[in-house]
Protein backbone atom coordinates (compact mmCIF):
# COMPACT_ATOMS: atom_id res chain seq x y z
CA UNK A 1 22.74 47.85 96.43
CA UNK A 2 24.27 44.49 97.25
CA UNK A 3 22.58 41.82 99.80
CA UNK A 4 25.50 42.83 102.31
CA UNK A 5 24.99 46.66 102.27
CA UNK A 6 21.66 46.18 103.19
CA UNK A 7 22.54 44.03 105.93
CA UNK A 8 24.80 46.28 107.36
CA UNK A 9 22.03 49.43 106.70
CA UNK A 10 19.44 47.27 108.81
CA UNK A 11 22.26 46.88 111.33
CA UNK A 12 22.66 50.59 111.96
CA UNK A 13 18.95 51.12 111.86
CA UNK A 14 18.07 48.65 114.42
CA UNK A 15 21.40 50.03 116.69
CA UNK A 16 19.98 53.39 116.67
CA UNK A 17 16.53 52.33 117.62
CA UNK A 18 17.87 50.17 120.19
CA UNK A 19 19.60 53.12 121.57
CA UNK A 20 16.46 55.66 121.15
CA UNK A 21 13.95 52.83 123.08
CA UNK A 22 16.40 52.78 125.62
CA UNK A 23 17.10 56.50 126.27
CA UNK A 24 13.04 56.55 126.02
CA UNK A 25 13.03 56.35 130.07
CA UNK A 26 14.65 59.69 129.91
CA UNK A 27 12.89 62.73 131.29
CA UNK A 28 11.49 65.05 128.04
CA UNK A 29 13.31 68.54 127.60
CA UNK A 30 12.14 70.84 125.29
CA UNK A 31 15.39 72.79 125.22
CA UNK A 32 17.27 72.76 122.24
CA UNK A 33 21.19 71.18 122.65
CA UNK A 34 24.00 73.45 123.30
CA UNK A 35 22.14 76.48 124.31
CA UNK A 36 23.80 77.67 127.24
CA UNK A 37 27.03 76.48 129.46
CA UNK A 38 27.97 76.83 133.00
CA UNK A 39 28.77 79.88 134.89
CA UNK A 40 31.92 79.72 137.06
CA UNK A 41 32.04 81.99 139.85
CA UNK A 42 29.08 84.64 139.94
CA UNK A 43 27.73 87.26 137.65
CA UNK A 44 27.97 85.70 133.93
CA UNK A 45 32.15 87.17 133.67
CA UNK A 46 32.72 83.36 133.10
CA UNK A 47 30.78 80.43 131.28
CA UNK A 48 31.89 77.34 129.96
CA UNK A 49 30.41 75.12 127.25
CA UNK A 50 31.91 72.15 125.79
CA UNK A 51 30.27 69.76 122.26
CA UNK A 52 31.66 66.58 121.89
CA UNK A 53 30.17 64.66 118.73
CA UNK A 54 31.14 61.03 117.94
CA UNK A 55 30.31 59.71 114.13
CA UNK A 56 29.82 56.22 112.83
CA UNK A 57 29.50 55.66 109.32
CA UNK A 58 28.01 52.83 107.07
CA UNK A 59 27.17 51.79 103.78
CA UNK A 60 29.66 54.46 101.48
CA UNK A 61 31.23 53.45 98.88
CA UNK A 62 33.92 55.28 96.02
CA UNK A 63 34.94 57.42 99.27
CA UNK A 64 36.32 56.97 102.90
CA UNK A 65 35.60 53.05 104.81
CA UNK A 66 33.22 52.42 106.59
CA UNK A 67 33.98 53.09 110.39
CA UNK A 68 34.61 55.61 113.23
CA UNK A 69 35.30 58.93 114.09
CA UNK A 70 35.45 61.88 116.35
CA UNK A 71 33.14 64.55 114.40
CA UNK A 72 33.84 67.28 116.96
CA UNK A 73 35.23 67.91 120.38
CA UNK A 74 35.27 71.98 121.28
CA UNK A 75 35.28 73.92 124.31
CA UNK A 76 34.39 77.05 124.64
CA UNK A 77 34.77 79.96 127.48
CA UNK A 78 32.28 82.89 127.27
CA UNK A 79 31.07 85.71 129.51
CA UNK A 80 30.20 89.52 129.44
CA UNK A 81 31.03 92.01 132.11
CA UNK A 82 29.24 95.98 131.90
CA UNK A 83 27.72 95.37 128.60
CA UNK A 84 30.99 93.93 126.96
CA UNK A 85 31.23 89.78 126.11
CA UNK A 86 34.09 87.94 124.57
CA UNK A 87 34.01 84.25 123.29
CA UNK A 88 37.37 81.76 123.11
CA UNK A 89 36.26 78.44 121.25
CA UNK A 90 38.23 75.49 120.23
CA UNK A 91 37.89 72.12 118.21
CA UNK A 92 40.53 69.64 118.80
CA UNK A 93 39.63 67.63 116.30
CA UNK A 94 40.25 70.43 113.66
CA UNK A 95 44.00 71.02 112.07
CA UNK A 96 43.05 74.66 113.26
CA UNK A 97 42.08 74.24 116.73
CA UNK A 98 41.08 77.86 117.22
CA UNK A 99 37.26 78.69 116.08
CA UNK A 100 36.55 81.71 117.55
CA UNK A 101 38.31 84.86 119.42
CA UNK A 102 36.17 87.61 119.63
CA UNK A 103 34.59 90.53 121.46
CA UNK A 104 31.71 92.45 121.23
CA UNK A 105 30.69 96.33 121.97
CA UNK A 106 27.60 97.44 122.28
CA UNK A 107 27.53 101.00 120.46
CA UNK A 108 24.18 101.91 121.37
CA UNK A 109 20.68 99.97 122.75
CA UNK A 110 20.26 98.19 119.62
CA UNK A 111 23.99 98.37 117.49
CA UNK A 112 26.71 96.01 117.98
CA UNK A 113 30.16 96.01 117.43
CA UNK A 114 32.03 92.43 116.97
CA UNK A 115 35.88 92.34 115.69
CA UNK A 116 38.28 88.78 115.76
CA UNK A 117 37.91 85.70 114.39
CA UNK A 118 34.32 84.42 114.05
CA UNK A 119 31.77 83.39 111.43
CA UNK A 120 31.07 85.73 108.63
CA UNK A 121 27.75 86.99 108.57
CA UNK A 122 26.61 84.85 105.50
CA UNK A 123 23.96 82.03 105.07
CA UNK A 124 21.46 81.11 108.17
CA UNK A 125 22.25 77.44 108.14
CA UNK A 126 26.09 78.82 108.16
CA UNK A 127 25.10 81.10 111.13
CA UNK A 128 23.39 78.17 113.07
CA UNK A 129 25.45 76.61 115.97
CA UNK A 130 27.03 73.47 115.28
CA UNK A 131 25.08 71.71 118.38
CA UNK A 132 21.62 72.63 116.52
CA UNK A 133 22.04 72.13 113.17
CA UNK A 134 19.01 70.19 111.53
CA UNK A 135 21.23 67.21 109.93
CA UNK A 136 25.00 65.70 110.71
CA UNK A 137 26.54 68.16 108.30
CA UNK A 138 25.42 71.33 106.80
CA UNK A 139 24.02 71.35 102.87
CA UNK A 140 26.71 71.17 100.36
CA UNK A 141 26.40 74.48 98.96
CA UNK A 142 26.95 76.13 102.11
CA UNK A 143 30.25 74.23 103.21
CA UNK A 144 31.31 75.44 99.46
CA UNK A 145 30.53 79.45 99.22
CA UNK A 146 29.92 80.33 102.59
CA UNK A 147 32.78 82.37 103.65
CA UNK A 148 33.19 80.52 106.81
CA UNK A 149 35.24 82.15 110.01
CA UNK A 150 37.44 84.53 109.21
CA UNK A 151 39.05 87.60 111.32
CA UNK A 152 37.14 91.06 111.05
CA UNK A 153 34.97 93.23 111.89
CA UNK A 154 31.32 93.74 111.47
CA UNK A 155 28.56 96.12 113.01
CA UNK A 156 25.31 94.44 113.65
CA UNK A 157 22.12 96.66 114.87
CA UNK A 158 18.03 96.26 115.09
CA UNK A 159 16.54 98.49 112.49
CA UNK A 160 13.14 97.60 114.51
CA UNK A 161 11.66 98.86 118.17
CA UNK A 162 11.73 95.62 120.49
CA UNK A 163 8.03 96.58 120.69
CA UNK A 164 7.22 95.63 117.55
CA UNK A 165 6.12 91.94 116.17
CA UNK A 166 8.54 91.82 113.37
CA UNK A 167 12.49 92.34 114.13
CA UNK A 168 14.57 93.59 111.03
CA UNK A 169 18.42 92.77 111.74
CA UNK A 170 21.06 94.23 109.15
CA UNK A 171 24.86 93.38 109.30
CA UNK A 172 27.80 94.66 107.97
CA UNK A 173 31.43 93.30 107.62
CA UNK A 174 34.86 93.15 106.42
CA UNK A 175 36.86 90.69 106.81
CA UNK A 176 40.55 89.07 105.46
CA UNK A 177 39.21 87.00 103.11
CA UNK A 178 41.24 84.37 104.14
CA UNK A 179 39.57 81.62 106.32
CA UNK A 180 41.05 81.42 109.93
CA UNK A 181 43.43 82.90 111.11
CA UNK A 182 45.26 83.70 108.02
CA UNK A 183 46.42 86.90 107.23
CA UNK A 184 45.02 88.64 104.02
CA UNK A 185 46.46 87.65 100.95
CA UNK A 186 46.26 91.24 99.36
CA UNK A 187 45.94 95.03 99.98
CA UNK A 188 41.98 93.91 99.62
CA UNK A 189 39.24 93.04 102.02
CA UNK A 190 36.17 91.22 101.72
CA UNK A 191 33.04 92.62 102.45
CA UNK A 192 29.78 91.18 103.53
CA UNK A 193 26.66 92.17 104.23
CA UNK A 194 23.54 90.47 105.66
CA UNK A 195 19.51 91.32 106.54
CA UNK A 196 17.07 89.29 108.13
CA UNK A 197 13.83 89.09 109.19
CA UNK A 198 11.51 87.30 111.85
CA UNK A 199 7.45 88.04 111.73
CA UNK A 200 5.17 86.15 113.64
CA UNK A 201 2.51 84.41 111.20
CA UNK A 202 -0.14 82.47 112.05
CA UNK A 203 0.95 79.31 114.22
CA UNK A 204 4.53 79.41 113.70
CA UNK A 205 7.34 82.10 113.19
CA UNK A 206 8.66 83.50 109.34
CA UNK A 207 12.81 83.99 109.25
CA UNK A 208 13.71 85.39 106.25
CA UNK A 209 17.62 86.78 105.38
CA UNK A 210 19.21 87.66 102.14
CA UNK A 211 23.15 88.10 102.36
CA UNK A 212 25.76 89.34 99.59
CA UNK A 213 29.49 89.85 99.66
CA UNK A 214 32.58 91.21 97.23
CA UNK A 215 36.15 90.33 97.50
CA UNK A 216 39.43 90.47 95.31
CA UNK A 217 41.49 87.45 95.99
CA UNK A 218 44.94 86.55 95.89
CA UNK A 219 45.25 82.28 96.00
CA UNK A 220 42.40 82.23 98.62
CA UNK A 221 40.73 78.73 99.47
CA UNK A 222 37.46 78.23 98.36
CA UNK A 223 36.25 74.39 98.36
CA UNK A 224 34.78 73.03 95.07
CA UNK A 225 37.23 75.43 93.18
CA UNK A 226 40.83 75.16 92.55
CA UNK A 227 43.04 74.60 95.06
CA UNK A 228 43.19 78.50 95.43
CA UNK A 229 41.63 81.13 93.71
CA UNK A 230 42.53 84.69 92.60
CA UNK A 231 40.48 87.02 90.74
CA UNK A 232 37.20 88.82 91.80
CA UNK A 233 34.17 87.04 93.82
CA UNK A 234 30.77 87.84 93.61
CA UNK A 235 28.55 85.78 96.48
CA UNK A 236 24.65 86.48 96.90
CA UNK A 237 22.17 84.10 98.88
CA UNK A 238 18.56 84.31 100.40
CA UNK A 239 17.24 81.93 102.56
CA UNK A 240 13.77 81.49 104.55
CA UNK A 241 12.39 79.22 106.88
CA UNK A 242 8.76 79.13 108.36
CA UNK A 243 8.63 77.15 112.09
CA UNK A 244 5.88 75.89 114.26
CA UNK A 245 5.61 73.66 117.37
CA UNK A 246 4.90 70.83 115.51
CA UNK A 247 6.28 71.31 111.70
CA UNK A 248 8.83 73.30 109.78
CA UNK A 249 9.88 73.77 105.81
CA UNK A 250 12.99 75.96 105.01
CA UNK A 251 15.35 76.72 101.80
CA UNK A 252 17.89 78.95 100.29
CA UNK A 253 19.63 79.77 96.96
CA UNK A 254 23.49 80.04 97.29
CA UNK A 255 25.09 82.01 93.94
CA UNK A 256 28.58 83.07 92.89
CA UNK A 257 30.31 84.78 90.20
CA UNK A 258 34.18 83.86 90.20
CA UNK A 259 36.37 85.63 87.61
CA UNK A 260 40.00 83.88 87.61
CA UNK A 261 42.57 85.97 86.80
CA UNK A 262 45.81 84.09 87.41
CA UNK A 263 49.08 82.91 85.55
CA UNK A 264 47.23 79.36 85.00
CA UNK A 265 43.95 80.10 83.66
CA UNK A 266 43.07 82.67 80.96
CA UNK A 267 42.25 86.32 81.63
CA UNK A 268 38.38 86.57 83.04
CA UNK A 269 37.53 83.12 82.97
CA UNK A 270 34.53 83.01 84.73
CA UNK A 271 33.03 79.95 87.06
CA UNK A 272 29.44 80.40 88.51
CA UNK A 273 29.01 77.86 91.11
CA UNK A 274 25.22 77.41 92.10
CA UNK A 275 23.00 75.46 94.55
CA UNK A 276 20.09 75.17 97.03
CA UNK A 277 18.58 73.10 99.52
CA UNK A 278 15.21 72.67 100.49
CA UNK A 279 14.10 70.87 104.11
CA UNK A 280 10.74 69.59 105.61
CA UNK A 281 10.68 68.50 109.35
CA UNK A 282 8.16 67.12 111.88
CA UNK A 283 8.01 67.30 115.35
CA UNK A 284 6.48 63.85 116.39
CA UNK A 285 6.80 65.35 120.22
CA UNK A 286 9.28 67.35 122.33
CA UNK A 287 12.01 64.61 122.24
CA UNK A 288 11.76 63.18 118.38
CA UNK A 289 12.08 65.10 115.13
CA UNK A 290 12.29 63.61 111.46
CA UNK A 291 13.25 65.72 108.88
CA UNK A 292 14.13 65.34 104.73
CA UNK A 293 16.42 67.36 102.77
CA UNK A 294 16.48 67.87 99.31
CA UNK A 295 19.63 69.53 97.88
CA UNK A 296 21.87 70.45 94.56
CA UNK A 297 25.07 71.90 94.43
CA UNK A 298 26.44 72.34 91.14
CA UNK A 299 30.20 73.85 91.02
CA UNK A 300 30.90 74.85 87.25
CA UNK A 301 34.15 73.13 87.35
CA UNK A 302 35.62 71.78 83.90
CA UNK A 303 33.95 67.59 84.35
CA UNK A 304 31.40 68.20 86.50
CA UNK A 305 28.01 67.92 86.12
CA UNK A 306 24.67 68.97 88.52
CA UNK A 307 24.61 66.59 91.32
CA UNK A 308 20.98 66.46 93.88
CA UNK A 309 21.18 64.43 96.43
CA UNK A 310 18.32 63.64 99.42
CA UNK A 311 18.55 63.37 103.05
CA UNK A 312 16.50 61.73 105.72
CA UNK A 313 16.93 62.51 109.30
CA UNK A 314 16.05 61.90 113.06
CA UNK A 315 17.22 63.33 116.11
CA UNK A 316 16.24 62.27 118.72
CA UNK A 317 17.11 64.69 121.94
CA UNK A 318 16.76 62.58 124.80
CA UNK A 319 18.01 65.64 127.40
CA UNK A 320 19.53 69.08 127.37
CA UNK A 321 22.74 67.83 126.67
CA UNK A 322 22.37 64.13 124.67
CA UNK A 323 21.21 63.87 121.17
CA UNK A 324 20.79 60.97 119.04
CA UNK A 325 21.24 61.97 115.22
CA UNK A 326 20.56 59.11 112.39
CA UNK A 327 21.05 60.49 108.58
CA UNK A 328 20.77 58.21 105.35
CA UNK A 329 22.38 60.23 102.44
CA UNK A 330 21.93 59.51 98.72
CA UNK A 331 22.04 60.65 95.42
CA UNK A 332 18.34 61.59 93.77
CA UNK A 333 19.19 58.82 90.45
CA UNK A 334 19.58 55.66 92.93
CA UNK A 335 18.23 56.64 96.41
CA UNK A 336 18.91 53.35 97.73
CA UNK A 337 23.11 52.85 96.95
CA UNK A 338 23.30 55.92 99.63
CA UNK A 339 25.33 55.65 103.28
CA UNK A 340 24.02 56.05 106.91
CA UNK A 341 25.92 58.44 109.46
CA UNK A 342 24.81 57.47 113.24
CA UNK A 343 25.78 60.07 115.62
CA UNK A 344 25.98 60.51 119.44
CA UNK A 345 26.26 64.46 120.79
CA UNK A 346 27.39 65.61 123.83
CA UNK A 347 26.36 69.49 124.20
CA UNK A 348 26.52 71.80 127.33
């Protein structure tokens, strides 16, 4: 790393503690970011929420300058009214500004029914709210074979009695296969399916969930492939994470099977992308959190080759709504030619 990119990395590091000794007057709030937004008018027929996350970026090289940028800016209207909810979310800063349309049924006390556009029930970190994620940006496995939003339907019920300790959840969907709100690209659907877990043990909480999904594609979009895919896909994943007040360690195993059948590759060529991540975090108190990440994504694509990478974090939630988020991102064969991503969030 060269004299100047250090300077500029000590920069950014003594910014961001600047900015965390300052906010340090700041009541502690134990909440985490983004959980709830504000009713309008009574009952809950109405709430609003709104994220607003602004990036800076230092130190990368062979990729984008150095610089500025609006990560995120959504707003998002909510409610339920006798037993049925709905949720309307946008991002602005998106070239699809529409997230999520959906409503919700309840079937029964403990089975769900959700059809629209929303997040396919695949991957926890997926599944976790953009306001709470752990780091700036999800692992790189999960950006690549998650299924992301799509429009669908799923069922959801609790194969457990609320009584009990340990709450079994099981999911089923089918969706487009198309991310958005594109239409499906053949007679075909995908399908998903997901299970999870949560047991109390010991001091802390165990979430474990194991997801798995089949599609037939016609030129569908899936990153780290080519620019559109058609054939048959295969996805499987399990992922666990063990919690307690003051420490946490979580991973997952992302798989997939993708048979190309197209006019420009041969008949049942195969790719079988591959990855995890693995994540240890502290809680030094309510307000301050420093985690590391290690992760590998490897994509089976013709030139490329196994890539691990590590990730050091600290958030720093200085109320209900502000959080501080610092990241230094690198490659595991020369940790210190990585790039910082400083990040101020606005969540309500």
């Amino acid at each position: 790393m060269s004299f100047a990119a250090v300077l500029r990395h000590s920069a950014l590091g003594f910014a961001v503690l600047l900015v965390g000794l300052c906010a340090g007057a700041l009541p502690a709030v134990a909440q985490s970011p983004g959980e709830a937004g504000g009713t309008v008018g009574a009952g809950d027929a109405l709430r609003v929420g709104g994220l607003v996350q602004a990036d800076a970026y230092l130190g990368r090289t062979g990729g984008p300058n150095d610089g500025f940028r609006a990560r995120s800016a959504r707003l998002r209207l909510g409610g339920q009214a006798e037993g049925l909810s709905y949720v309307v979310q946008t991002d602005f800063t998106s070239s699809s500004a529409l997230l999520d349309a959906y409503v919700q049924l309840p079937l029964a006390s403990r089975v769900r029914l959700r059809g629209g556009l929303f997040k396919t029930p695949y991957s926890a970190e997926f599944l976790t709210p953009r306001p709470r994620i752990r780091f700036a940006e999800r692992a790189r496995v999960v950006n690549a074979l998650a299924p992301n939003r799509q429009a669908g339907v799923q069922l959801s019920g609790d194969l457990t009695a609320e009584a009990r300790d340990a709450q079994v959840t099981a999911t089923l969907g089918a969706f487009n296969g198309t991310r958005g709100l594109s239409t499906n690209d053949n007679d075909h659907l995908l399908y998903l399916g997901r299970l999870t877990g949560a047991v109390p043990l010991g001091p802390g909480t165990l979430d474990v969930g194991a997801s798995g999904g089949y599609s037939i594609d016609d030129q569908a979009t899936i990153p780290n492939t080519a620019s559109s895919f058609t054939g048959t896909r295969l996805l499987v994943q399990a992922d666990a994470q063990y919690e307690t007040e003051r420490w946490l360690v979580a991973g997952a195993l992302h798989a997939a099977d993708l048979e190309h059948d197209g006019p420009t590759v041969p008949e049942t060529e195969a790719q079988s992308p591959v990855g995890y991540y693995a994540t240890a975090g502290l809680n030094v108190d309510d307000r301050h959190q420093v985690l590391a990440r290690l992760e590998g994504y490897d994509p089976d694509t013709p030139g490329s080759s196994p890539d691990d990478q590590l990730v050091l974090g600290y958030n720093y939630d200085a109320s209900s709504v502000l959080r501080v988020v610092v990241n230094y991102k690198a490659s595991t064969e020369d940790v210190a030619d990585g790039f910082f991503t400083g990040r101020l969030q606005v969540a309500f």
